[in-house]
Protein backbone atom coordinates (compact mmCIF):
# COMPACT_ATOMS: atom_id res chain seq x y z
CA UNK A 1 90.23 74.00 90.81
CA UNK A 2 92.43 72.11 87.98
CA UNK A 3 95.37 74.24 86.82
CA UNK A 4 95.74 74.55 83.14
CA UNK A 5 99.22 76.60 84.01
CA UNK A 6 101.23 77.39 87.16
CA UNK A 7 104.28 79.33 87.18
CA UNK A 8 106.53 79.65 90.30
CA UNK A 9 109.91 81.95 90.63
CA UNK A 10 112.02 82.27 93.70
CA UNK A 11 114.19 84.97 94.57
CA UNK A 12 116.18 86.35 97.56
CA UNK A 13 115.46 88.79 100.66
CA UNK A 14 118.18 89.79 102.79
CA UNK A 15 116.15 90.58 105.42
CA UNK A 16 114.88 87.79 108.88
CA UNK A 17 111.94 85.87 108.11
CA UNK A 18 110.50 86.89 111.30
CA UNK A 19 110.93 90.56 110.19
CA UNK A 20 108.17 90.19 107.35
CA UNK A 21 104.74 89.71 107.26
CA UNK A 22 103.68 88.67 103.71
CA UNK A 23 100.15 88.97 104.14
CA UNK A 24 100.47 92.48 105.46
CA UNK A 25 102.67 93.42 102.33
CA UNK A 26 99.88 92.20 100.09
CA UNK A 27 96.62 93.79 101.42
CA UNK A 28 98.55 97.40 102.31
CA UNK A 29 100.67 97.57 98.95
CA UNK A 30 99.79 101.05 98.16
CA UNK A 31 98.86 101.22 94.06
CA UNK A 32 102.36 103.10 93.36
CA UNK A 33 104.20 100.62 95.42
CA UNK A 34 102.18 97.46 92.98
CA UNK A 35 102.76 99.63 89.78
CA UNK A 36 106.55 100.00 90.73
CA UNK A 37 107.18 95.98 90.89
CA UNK A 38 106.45 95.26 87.02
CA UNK A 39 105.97 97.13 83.96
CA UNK A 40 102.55 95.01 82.73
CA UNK A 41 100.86 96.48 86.18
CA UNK A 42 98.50 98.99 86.10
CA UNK A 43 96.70 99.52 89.52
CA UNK A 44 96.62 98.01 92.72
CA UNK A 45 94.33 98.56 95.61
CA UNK A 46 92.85 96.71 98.93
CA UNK A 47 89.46 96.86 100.20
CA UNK A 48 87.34 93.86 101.52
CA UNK A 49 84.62 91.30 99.88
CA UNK A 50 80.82 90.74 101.55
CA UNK A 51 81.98 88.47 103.93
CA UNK A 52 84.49 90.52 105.35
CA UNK A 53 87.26 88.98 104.15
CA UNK A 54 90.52 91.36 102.68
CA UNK A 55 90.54 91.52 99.13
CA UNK A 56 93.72 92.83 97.00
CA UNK A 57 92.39 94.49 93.26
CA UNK A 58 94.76 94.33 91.21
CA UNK A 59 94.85 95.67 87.24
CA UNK A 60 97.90 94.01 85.05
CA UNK A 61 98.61 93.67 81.04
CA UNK A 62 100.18 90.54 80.67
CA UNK A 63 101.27 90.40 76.93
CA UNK A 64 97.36 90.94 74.98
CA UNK A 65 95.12 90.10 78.01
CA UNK A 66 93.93 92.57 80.45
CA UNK A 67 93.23 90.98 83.71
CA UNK A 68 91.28 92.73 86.65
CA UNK A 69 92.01 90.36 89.47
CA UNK A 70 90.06 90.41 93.16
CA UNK A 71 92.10 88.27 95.02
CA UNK A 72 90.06 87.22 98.66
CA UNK A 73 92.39 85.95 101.47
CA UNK A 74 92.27 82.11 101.71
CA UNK A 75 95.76 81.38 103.61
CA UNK A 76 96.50 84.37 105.97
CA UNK A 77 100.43 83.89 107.88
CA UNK A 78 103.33 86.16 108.19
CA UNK A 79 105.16 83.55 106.17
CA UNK A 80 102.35 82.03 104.10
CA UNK A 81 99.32 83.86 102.30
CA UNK A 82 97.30 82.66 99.35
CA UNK A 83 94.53 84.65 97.99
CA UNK A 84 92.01 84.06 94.69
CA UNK A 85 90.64 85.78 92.69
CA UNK A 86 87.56 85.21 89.75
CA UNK A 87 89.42 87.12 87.36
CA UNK A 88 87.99 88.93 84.10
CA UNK A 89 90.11 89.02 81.29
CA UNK A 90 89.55 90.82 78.00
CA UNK A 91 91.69 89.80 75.15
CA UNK A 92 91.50 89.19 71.27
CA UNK A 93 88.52 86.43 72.50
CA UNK A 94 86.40 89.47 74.41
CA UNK A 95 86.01 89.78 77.81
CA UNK A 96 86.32 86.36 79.94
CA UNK A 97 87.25 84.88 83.51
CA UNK A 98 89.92 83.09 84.90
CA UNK A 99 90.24 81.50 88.27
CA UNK A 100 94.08 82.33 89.72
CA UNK A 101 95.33 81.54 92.79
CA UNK A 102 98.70 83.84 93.82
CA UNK A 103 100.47 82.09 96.86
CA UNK A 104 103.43 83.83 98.37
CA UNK A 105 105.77 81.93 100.56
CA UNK A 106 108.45 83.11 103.42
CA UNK A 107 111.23 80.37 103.93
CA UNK A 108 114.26 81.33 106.10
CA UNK A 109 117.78 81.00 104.58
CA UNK A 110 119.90 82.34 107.50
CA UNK A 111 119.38 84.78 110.45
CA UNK A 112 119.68 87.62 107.85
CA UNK A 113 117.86 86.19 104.70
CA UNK A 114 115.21 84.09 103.25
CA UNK A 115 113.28 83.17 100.14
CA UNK A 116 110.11 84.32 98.68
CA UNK A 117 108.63 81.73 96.41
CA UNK A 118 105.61 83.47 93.92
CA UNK A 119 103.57 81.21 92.78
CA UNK A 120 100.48 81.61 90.39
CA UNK A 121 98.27 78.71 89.12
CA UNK A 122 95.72 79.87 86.35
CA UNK A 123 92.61 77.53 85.86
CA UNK A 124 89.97 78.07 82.59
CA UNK A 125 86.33 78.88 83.45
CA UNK A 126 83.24 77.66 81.59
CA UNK A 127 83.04 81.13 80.43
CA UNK A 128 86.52 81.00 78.99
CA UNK A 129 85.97 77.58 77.19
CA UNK A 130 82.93 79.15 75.45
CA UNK A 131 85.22 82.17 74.28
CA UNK A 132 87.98 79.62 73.25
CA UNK A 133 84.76 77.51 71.22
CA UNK A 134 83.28 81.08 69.81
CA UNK A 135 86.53 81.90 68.14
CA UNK A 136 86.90 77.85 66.70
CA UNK A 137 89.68 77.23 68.92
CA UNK A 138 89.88 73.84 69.53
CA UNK A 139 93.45 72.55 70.45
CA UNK A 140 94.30 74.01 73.90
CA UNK A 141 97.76 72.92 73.37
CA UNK A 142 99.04 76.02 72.06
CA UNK A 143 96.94 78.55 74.04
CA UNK A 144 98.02 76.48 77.32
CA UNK A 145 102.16 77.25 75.84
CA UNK A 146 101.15 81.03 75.01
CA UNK A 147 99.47 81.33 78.02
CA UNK A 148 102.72 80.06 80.25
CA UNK A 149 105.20 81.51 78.44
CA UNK A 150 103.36 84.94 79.29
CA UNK A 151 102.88 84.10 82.95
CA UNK A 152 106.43 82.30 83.30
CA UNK A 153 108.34 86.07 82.07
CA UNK A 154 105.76 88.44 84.18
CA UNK A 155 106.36 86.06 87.09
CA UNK A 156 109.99 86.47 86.92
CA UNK A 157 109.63 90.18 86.11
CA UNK A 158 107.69 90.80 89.81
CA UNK A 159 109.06 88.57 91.86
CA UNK A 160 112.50 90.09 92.12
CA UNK A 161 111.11 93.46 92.64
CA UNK A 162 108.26 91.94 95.18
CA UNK A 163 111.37 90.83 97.73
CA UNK A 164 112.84 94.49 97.05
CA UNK A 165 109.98 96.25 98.61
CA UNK A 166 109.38 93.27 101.31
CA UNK A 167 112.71 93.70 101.99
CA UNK A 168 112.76 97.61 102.13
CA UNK A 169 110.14 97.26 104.50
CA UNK A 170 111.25 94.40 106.63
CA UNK A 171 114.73 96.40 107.36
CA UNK A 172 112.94 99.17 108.39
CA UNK A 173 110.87 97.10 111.03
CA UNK A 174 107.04 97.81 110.26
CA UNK A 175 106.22 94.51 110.68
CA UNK A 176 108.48 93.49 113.71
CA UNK A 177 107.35 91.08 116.57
């Protein structure tokens, strides 16, 4: 997959690494939980894809683009998971897909706190070329800037309240060794 944008934001948890389990926080993030860590989401669920894999559904407005994500495990750690999801978006150019790839990364600081890096890398779809052609865009230069300026602010919207609730949840031990 070639990125056409990627967006990563960091942010603190003062809670031990070895507390959290970051792939457990994504696939049991009840839809309240999801809704509570950014204003542009909608819903958020779990269930699981053909092959038995875990899949995270998630519904988000991110400025004029509606984007109804299933997101299938690929990289599943207690520090590390990365999921992806065939994504359909519907915006001003009709309904679409994206490929995005959301990566979420554990790193410890001290005995007491670490980092959680959030990083999303978007990548354009035949599908989403022939939208882009339809409506006689031609120049990708300015959807590519529209397009990360969106994901760049909704990243660092969630990611601060992401390590809240990993936090809340690492302090009170769910995931403990």
């Amino acid at each position: 997959m070639e990125a056409f944008i990627e967006s990563t934001a960091t942010t603190i948890i003062n809670a031990p690494s070895e507390n959290i389990d970051v792939t457990e926080w994504l696939f049991t993030l009840k839809d309240e939980e999801y809704q509570a860590c950014s204003k542009a989401h909608i819903a958020g669920g779990s269930s699981m894809d053909s092959n038995g894999k875990r899949m995270s559904i998630n519904v988000e407005q991110v400025a004029d683009n509606l984007l109804i994500q299933h997101y299938i495990e690929e990289v599943s750690q207690r520090n590390h998971c990365r999921v992806n999801s065939d994504s359909d978006s519907i915006s001003a150019l009709g309904k679409t897909k994206l490929k995005i790839t959301w990566e979420l990364k554990i790193k410890p600081i001290t005995t007491d706190s670490c980092e959680l890096t959030n990083h999303v890398i978007v990548a354009l779809t035949d599908d989403f070329f022939e939208a882009l052609k339809k409506a006689n865009i031609t120049d990708l230069e300015p959807v590519r800037n529209e397009i990360h300026l969106n994901l760049k602010a909704h990243n660092e919207e969630e990611t601060p309240l992401f390590a809240k609730d990993i936090e809340m949840k690492a302090l009170s031990g769910i995931w403990k060794k």
